[in-house]
C-alpha atoms as a PDB file:
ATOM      1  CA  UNK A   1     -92.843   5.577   4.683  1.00  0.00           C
ATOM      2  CA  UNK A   2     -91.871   3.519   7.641  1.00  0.00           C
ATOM      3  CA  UNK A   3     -91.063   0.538   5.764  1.00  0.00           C
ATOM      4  CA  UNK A   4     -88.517   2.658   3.600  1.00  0.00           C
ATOM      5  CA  UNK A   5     -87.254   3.996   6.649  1.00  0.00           C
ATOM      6  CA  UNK A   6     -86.718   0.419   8.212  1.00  0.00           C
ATOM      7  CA  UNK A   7     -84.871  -0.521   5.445  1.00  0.00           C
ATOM      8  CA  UNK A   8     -82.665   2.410   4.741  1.00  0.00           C
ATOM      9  CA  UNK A   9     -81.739   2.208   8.349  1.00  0.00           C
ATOM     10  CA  UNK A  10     -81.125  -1.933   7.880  1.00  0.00           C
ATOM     11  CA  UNK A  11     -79.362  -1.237   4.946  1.00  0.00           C
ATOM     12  CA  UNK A  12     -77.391   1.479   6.170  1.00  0.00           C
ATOM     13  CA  UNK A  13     -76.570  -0.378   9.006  1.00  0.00           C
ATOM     14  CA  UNK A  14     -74.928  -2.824   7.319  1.00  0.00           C
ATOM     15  CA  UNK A  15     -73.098  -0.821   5.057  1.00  0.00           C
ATOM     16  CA  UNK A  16     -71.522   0.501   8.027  1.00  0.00           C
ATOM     17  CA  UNK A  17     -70.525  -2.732   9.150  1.00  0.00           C
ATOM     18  CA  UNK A  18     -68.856  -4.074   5.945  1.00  0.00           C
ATOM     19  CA  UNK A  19     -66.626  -0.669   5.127  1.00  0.00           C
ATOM     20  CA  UNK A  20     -66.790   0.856   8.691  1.00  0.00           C
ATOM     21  CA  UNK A  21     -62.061   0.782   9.697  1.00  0.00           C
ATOM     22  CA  UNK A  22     -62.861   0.382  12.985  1.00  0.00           C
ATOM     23  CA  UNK A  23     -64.986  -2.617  12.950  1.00  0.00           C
ATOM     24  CA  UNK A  24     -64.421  -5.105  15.993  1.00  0.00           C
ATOM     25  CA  UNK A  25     -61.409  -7.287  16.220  1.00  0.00           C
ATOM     26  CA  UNK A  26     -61.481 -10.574  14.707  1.00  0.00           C
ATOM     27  CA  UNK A  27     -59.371 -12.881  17.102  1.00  0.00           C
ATOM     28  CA  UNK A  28     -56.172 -14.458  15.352  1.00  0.00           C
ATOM     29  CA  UNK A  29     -58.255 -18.216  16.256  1.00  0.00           C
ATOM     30  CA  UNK A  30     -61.076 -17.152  14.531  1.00  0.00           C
ATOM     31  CA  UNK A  31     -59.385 -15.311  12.015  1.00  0.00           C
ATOM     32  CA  UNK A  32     -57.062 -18.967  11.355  1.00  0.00           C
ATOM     33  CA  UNK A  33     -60.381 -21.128  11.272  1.00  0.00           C
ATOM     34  CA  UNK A  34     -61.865 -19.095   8.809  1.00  0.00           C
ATOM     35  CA  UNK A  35     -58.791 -18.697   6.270  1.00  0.00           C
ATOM     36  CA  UNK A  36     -58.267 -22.249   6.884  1.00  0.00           C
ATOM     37  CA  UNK A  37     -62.309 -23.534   6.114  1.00  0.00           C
ATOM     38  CA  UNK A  38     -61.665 -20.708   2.943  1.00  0.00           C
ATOM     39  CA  UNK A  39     -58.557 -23.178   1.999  1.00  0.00           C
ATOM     40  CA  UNK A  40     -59.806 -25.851   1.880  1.00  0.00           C
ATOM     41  CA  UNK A  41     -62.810 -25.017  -0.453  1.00  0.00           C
ATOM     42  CA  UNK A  42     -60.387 -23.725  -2.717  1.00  0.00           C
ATOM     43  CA  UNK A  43     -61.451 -19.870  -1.942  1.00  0.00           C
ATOM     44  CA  UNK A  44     -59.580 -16.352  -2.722  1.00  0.00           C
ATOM     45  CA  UNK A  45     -59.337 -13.474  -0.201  1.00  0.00           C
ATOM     46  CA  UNK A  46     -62.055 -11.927  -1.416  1.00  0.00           C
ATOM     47  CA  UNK A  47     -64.399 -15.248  -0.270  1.00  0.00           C
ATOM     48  CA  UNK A  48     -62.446 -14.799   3.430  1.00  0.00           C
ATOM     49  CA  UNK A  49     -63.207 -11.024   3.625  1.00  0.00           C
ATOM     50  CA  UNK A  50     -67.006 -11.896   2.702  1.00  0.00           C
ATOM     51  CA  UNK A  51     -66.950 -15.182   5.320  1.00  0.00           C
ATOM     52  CA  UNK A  52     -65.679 -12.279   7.735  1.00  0.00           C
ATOM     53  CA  UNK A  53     -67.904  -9.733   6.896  1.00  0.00           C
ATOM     54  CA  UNK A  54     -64.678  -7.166   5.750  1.00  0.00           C
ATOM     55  CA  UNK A  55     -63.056  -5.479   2.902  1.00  0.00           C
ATOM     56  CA  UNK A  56     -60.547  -7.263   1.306  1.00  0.00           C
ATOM     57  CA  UNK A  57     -57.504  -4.622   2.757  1.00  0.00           C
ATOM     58  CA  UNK A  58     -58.541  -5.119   5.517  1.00  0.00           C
ATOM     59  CA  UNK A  59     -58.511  -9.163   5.837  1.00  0.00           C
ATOM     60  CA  UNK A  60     -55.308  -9.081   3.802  1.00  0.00           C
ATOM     61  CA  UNK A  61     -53.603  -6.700   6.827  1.00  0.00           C
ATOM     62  CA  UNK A  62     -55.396  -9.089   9.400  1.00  0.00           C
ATOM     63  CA  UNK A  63     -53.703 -11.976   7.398  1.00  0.00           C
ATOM     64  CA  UNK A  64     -49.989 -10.412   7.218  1.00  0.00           C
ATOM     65  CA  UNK A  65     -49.921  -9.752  10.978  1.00  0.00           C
ATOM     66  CA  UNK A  66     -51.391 -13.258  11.923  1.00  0.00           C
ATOM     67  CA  UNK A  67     -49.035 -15.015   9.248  1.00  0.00           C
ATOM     68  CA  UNK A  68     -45.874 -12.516  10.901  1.00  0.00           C
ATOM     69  CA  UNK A  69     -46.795 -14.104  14.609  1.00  0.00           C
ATOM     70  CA  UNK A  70     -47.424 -17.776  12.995  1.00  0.00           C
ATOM     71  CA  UNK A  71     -44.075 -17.763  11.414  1.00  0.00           C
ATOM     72  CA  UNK A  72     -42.493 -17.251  14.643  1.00  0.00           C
ATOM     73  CA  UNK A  73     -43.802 -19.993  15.592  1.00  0.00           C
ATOM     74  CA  UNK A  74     -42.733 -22.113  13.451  1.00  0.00           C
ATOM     75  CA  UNK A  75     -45.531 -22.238  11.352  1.00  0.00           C
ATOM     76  CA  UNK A  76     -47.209 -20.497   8.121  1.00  0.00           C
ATOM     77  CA  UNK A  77     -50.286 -19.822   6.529  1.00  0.00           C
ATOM     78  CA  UNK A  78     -50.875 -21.491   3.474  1.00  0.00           C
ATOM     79  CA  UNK A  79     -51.451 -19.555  -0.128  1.00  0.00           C
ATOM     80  CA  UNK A  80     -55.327 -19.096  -0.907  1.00  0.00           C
ATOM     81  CA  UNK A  81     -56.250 -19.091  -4.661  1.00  0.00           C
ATOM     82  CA  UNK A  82     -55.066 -16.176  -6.237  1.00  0.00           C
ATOM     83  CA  UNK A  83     -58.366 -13.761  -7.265  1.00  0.00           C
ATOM     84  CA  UNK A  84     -59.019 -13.144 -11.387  1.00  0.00           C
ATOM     85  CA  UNK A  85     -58.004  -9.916 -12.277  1.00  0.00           C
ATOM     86  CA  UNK A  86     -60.164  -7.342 -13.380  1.00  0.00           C
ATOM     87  CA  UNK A  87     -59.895  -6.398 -16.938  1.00  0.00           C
ATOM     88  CA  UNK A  88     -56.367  -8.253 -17.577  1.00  0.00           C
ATOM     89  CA  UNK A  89     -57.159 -10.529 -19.723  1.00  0.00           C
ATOM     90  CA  UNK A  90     -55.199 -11.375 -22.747  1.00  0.00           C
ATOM     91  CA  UNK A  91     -57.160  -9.575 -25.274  1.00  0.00           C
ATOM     92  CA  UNK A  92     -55.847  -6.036 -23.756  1.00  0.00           C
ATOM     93  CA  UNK A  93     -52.148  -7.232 -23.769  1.00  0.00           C
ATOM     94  CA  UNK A  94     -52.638  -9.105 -27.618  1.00  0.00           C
ATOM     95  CA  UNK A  95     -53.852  -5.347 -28.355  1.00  0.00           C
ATOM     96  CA  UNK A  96     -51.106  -3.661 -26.873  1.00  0.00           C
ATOM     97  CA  UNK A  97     -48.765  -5.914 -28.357  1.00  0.00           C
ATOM     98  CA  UNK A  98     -49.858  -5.287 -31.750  1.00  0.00           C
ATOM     99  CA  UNK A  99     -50.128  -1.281 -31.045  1.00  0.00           C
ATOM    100  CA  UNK A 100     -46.193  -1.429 -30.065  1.00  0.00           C
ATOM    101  CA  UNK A 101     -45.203  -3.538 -32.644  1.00  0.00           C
ATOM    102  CA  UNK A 102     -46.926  -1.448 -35.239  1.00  0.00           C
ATOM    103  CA  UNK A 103     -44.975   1.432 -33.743  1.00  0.00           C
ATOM    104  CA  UNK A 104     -41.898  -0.409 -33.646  1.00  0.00           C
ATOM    105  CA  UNK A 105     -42.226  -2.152 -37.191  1.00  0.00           C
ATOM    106  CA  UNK A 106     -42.283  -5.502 -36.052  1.00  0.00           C
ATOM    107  CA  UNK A 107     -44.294  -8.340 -36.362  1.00  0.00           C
ATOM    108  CA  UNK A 108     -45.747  -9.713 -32.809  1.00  0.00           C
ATOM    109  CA  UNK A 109     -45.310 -13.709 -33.755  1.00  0.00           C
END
């Protein structure tokens, strides 16, 4: 019983932490010399938000008003690897191509 209760508390704890809004402040140095180690590796927002212990809204919020003070300053933030969408892949548009073709009376190729 006080093993499970240990954990529940651990793991609610850090439940918390990852999804709680009002986590602390990440300063715009650390938040820069994380997105930039993320860059380099080749990583997507969704490896920053994990290296920074967030959800991805709200690193990509923490990254549009660090990258709005950068710029004026002369300088910008570069792109991280886009992330793989979820359930876009091309068999769902090949289908939907064929399903409005077959309602238009055309032939997809």
């Amino acid at each position: 019983m006080k093993v499970t209760l240990a954990f529940n508390e651990l793991f609610f704890d850090k439940e918390v932490a990852m999804s709680n809004p009002k986590a602390a402040p990440i300063s715009a140095k650390d938040f820069v010399s994380a997105y930039v180690q993320t860059h380099e590796a080749g990583g997507t927002i969704e490896d920053l938000a994990d290296t920074l212990n967030r959800n991805i809204d709200q690193v990509r919020a923490k990254r549009n008003s660090v990258s709005a003070q950068l710029k004026q300053r002369g300088v910008s933030l570069p792109s991280l690897k886009r992330m793989a969408r979820n359930g876009g892949g091309g068999a769902a548009y090949d289908e939907a191509a064929e399903m409005l073709s077959a309602y238009l009376g055309t032939d997809t190729e």
